[in-house]
C-alpha atoms as a PDB file:
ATOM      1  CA  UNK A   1      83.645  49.439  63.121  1.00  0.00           C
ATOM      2  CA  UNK A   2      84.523  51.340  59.584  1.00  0.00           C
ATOM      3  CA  UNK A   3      86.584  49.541  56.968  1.00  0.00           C
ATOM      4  CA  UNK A   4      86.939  52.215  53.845  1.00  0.00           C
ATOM      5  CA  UNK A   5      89.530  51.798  50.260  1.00  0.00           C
ATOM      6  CA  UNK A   6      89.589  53.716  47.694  1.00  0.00           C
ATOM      7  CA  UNK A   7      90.860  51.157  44.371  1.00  0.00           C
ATOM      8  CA  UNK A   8      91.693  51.076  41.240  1.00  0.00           C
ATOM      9  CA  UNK A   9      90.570  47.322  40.611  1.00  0.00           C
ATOM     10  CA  UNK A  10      86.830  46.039  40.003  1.00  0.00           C
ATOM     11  CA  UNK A  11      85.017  45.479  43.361  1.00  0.00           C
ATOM     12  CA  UNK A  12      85.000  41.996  44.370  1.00  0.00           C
ATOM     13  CA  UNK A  13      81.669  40.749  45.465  1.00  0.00           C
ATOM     14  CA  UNK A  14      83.285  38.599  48.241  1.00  0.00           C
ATOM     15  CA  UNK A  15      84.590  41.858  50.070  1.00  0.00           C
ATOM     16  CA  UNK A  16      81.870  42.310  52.323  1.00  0.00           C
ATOM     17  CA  UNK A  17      82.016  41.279  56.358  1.00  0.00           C
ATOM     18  CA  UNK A  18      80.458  38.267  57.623  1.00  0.00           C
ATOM     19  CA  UNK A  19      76.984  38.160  59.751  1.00  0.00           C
ATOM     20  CA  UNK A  20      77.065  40.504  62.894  1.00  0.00           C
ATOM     21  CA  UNK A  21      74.862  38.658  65.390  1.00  0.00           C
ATOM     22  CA  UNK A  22      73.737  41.795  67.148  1.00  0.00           C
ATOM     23  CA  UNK A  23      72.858  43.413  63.948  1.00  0.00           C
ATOM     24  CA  UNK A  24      69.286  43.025  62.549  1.00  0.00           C
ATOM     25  CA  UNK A  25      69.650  44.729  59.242  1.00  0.00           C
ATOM     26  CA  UNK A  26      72.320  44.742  56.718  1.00  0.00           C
ATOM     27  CA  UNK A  27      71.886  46.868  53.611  1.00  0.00           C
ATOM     28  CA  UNK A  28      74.220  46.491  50.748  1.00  0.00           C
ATOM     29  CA  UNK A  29      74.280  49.178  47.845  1.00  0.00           C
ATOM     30  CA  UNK A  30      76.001  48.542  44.403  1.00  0.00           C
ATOM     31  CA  UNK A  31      76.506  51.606  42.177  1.00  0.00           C
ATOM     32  CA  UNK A  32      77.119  50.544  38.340  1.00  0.00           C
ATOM     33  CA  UNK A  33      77.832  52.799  35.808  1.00  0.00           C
ATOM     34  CA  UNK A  34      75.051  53.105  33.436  1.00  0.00           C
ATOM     35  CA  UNK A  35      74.980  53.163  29.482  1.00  0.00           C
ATOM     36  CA  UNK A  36      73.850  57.219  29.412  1.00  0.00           C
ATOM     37  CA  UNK A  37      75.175  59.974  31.209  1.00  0.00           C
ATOM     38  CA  UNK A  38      73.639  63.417  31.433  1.00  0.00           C
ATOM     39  CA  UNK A  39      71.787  62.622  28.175  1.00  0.00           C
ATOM     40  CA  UNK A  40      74.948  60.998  26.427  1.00  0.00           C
ATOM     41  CA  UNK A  41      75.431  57.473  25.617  1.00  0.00           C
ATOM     42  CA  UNK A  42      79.079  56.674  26.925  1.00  0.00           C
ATOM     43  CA  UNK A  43      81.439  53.571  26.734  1.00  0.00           C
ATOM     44  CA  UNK A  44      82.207  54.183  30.952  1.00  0.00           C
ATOM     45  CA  UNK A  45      83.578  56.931  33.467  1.00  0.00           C
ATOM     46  CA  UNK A  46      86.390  57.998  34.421  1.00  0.00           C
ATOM     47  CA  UNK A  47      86.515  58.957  38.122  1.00  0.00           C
ATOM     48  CA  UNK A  48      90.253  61.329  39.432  1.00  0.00           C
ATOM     49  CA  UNK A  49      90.933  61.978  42.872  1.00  0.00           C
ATOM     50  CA  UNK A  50      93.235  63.478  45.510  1.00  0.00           C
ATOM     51  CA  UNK A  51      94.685  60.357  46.826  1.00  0.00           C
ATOM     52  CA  UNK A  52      95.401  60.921  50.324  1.00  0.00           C
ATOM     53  CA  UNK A  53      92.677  63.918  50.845  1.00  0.00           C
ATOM     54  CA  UNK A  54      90.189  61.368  49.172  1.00  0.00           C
ATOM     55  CA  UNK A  55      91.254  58.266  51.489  1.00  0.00           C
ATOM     56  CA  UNK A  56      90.927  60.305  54.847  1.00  0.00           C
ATOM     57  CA  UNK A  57      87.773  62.203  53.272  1.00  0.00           C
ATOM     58  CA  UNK A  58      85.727  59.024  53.188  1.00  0.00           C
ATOM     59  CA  UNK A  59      87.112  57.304  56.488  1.00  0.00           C
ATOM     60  CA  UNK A  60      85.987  60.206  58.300  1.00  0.00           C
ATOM     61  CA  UNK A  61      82.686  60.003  56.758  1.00  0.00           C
ATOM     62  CA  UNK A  62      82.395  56.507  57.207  1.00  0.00           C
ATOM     63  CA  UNK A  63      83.413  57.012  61.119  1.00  0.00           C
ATOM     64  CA  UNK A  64      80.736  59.845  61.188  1.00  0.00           C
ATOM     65  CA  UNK A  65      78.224  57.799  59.895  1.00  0.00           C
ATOM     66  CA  UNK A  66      78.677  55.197  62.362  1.00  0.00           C
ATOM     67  CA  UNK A  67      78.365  57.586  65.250  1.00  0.00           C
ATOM     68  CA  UNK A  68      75.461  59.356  63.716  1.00  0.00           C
ATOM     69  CA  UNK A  69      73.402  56.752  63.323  1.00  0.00           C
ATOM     70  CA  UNK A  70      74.728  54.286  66.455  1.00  0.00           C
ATOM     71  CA  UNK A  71      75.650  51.237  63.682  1.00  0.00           C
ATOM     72  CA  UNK A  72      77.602  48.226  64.184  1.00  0.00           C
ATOM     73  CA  UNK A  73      79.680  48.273  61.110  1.00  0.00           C
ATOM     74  CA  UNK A  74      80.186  50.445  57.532  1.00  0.00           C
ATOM     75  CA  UNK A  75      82.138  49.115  54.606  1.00  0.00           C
ATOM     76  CA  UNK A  76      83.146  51.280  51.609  1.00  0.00           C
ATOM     77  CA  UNK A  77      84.570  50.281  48.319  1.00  0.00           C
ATOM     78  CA  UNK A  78      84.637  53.567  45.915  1.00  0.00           C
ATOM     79  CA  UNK A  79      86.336  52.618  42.526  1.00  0.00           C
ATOM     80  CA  UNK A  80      88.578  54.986  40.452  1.00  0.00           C
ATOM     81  CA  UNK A  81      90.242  55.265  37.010  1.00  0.00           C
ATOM     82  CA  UNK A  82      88.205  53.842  33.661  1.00  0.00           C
ATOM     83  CA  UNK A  83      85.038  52.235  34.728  1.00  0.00           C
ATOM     84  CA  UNK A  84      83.210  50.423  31.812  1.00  0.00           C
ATOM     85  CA  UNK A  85      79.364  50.338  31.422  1.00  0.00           C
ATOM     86  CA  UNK A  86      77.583  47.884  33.789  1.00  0.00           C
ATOM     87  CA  UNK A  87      81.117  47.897  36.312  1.00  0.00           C
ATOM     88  CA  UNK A  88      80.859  49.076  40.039  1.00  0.00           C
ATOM     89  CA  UNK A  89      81.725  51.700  40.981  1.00  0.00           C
ATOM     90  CA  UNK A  90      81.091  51.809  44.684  1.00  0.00           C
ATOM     91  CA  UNK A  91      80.028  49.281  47.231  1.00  0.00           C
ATOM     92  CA  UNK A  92      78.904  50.125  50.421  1.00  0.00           C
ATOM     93  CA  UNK A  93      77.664  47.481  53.425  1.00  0.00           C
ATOM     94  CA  UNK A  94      75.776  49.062  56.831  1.00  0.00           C
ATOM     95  CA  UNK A  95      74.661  46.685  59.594  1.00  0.00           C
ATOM     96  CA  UNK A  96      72.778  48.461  62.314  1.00  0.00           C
ATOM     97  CA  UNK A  97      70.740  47.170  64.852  1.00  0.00           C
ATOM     98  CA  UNK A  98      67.272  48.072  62.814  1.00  0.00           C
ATOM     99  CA  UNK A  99      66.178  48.873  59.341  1.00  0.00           C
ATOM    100  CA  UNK A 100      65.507  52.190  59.707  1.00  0.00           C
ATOM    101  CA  UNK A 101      68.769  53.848  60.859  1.00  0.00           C
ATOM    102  CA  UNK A 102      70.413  51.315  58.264  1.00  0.00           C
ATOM    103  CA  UNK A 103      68.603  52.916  55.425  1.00  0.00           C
ATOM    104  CA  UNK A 104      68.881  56.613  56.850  1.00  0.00           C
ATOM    105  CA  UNK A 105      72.335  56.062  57.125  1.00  0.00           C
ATOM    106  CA  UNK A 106      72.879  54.663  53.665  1.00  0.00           C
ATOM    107  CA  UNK A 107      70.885  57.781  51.699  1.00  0.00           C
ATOM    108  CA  UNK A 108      73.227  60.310  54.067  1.00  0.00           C
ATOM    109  CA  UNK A 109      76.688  58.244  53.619  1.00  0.00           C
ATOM    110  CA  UNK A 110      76.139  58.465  50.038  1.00  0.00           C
ATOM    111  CA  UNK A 111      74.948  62.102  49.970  1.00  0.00           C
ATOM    112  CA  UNK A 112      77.975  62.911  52.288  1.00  0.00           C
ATOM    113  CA  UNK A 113      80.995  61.495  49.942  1.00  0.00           C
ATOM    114  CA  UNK A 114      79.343  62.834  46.710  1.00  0.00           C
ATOM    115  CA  UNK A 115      79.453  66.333  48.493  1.00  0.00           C
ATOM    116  CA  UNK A 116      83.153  66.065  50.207  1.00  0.00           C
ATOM    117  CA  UNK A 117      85.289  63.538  48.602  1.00  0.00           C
ATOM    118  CA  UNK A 118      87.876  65.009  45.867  1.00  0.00           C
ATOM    119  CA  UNK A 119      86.691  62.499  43.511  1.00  0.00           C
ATOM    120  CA  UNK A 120      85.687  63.762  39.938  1.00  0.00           C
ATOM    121  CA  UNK A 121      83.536  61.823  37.388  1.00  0.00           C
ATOM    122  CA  UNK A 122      84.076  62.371  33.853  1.00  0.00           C
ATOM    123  CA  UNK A 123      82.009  60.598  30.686  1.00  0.00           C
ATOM    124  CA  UNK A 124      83.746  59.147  28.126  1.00  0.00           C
ATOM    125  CA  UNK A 125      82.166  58.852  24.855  1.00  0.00           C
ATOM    126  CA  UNK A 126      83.124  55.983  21.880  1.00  0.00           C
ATOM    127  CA  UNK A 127      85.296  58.115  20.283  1.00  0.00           C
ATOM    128  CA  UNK A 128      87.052  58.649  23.393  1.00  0.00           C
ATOM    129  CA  UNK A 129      86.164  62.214  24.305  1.00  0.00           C
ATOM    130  CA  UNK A 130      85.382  63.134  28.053  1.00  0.00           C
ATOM    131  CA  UNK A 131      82.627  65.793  29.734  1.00  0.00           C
ATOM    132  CA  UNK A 132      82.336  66.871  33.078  1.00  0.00           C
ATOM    133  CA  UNK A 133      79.398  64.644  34.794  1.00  0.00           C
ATOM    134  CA  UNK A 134      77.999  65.653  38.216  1.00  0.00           C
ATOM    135  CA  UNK A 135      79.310  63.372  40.971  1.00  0.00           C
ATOM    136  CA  UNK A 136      75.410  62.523  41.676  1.00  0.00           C
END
């Protein structure tokens, strides 16, 4: 089961699914957006996309993932527009049956969108200037 969205909003901690009673691990991973980016101290990030490319992008990762690692269910939140410092920026929520494909599956569903999503990161500075940052 894969449940993906790509939004515009701030990521509502109450999103995530309720306990899957064949499921022994759930892992949850917040990404905020820190105070310093590639040596510069910013006020946020600004993430553009390819709408529709971006949206079936990260389902089919999402789907892949679940295959690849046999798990019971995959959420995915990934934010876009003006994030502010200490803001989310992505939420993602594996259950698998054991810790250890949970966590494998987390480090390679992350890797995976950062390398095939159309989503862009740029750092904005006070004075409202932006710089390419590496979607890492």
């Amino acid at each position: 089961m894969v449940g993906t969205k790509i939004q515009s909003e701030p990521i509502d901690i109450k999103t995530g699914k309720d306990i899957i009673k064949d499921a022994g691990a759930e892992l949850i991973f917040w990404g905020h957006v820190r105070e310093i980016e590639k040596g510069e101290s910013i006020i946020g990030l600004e993430y553009e996309y390819y709408d529709e490319m971006a949206s079936k992008t990260l389902h089919k990762i999402a789907e892949s993932t679940v295959k690849r690692f046999n798990l019971k269910y995959l959420s995915c939140i990934h934010r876009v527009g003006f994030i502010p410092v200490g803001e989310s920026s992505l939420f993602v929520q594996i259950w698998s049956k054991h810790r250890v494909s949970a966590l494998r599956a987390m480090d390679w569903f992350i890797s995976e969108i950062k390398k095939d999503v159309p989503i862009w990161k740029w750092g904005v500075k006070i004075d409202g200037t932006k710089f390419p940052s590496n979607y890492e």
